[in-house]
N, C-alpha and C. Protein backbone atom coordinates (compact mmCIF):
# COMPACT_ATOMS: atom_id res chain seq x y z
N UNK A 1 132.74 80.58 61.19
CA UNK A 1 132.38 81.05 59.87
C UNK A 1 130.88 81.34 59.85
N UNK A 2 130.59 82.45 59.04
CA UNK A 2 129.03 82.95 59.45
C UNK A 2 128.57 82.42 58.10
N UNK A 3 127.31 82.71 57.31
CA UNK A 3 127.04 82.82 56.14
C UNK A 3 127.27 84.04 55.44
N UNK A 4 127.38 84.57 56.03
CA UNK A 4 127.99 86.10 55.69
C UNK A 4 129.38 85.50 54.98
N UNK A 5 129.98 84.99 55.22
CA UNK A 5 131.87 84.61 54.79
C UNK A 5 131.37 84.16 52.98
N UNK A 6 130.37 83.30 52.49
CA UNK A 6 129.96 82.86 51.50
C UNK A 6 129.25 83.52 50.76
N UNK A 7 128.98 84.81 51.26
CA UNK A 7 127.49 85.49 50.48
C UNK A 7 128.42 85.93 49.24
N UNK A 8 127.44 85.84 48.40
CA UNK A 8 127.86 87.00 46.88
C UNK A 8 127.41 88.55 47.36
N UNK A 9 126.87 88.87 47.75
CA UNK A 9 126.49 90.11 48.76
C UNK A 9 127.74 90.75 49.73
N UNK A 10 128.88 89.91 49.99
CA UNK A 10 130.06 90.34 50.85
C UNK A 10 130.77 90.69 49.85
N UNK A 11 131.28 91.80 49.82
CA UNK A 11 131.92 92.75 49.15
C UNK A 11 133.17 93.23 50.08
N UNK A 12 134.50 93.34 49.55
CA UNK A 12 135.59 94.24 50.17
C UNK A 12 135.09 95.56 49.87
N UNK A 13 135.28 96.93 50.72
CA UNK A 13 135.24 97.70 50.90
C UNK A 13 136.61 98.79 50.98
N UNK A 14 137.28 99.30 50.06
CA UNK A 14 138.40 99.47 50.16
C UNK A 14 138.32 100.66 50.97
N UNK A 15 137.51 101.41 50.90
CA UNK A 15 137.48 103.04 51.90
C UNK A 15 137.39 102.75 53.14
N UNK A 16 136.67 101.92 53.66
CA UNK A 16 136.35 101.30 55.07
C UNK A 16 137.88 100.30 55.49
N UNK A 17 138.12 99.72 54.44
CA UNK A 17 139.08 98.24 54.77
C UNK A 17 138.51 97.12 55.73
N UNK A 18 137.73 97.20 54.94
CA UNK A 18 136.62 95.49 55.48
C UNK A 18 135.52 95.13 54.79
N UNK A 19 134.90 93.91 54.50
CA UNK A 19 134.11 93.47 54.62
C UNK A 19 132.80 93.96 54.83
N UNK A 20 131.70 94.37 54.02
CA UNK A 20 130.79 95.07 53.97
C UNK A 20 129.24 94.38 53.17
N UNK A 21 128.11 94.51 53.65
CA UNK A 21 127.12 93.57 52.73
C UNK A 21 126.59 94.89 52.05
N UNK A 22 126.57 93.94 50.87
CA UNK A 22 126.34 94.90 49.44
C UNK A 22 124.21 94.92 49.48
N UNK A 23 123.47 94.29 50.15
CA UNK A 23 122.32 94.03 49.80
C UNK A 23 121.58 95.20 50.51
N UNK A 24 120.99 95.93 50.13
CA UNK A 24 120.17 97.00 50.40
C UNK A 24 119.15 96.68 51.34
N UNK A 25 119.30 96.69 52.44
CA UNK A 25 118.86 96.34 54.17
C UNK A 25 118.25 97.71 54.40
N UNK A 26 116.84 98.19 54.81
CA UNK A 26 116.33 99.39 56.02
C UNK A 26 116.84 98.91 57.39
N UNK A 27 116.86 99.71 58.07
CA UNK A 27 117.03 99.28 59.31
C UNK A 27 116.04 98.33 60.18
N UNK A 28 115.13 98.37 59.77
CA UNK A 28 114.06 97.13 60.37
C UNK A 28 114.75 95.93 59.91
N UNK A 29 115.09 95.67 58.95
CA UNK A 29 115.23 94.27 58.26
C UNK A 29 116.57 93.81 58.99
N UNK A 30 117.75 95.23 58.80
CA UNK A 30 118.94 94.74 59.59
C UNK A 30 118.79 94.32 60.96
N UNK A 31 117.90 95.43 61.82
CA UNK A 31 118.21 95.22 63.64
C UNK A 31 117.15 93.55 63.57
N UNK A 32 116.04 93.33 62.86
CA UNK A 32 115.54 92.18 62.87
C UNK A 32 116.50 90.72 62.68
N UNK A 33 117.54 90.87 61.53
CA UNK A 33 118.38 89.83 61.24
C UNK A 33 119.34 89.80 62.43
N UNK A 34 119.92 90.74 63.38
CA UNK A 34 121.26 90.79 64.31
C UNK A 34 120.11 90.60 65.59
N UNK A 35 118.87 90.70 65.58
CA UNK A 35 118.53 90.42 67.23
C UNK A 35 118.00 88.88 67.10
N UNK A 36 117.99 88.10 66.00
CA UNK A 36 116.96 86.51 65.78
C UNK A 36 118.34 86.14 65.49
N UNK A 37 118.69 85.32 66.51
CA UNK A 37 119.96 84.36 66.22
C UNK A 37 119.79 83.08 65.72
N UNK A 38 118.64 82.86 65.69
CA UNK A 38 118.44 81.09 65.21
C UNK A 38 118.25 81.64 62.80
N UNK A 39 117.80 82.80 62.87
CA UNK A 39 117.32 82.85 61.42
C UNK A 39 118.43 83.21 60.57
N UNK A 40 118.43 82.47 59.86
CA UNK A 40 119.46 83.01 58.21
C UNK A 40 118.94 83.89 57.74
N UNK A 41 119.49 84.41 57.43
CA UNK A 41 119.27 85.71 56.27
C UNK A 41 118.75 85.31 54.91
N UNK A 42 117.42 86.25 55.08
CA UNK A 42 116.61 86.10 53.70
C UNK A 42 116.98 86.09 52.45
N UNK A 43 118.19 87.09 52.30
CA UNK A 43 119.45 87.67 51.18
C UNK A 43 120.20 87.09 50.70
N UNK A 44 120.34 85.57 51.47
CA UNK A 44 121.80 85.01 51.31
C UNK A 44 121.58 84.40 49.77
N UNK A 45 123.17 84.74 49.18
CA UNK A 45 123.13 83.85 47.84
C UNK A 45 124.48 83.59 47.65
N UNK A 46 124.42 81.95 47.79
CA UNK A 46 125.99 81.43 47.54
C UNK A 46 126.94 82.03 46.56
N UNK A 47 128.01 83.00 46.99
CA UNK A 47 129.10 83.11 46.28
C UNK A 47 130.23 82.07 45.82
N UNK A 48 129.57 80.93 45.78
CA UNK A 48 130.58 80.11 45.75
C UNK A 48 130.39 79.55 43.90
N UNK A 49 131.18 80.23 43.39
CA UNK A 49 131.60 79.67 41.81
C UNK A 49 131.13 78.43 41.08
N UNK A 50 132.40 77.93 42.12
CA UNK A 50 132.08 76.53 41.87
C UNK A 50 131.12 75.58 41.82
N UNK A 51 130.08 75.64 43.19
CA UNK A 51 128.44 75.13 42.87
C UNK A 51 127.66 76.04 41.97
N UNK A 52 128.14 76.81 41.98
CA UNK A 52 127.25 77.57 40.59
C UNK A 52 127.06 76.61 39.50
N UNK A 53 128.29 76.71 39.32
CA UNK A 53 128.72 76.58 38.08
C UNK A 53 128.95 75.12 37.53
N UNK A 54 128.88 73.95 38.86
CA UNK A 54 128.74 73.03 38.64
C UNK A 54 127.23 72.41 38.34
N UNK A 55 126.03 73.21 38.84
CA UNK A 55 124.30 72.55 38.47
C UNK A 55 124.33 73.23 37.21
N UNK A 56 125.18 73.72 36.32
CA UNK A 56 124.74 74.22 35.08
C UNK A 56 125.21 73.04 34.20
């Protein structure tokens, strides 16, 4: 499981049929995030509801 699987940024893509990040990346920022394997992504923001919605 990546952090990608949790992002609010992962979007279905129905024209493609997959999985697609919704966050507006240049290509510097993308080939920088896929060649540094130790770094998380600057972008990431828990899609997860439930901790949302539970610190409120």
């Amino acid at each position: 499981m990546t952090e990608c699987d949790t992002c609010a940024y992962n979007e279905y893509d129905e024209e493609w049929d997959c999985y697609v990040c919704t966050m507006n990346l240049d290509e510097d920022d993308y080939a920088r995030y896929m060649q540094d394997t130790r770094a998380h992504c600057p972008y990431y923001r828990d899609g997860d509801e439930y901790k949302i919605a539970g610190k409120q």
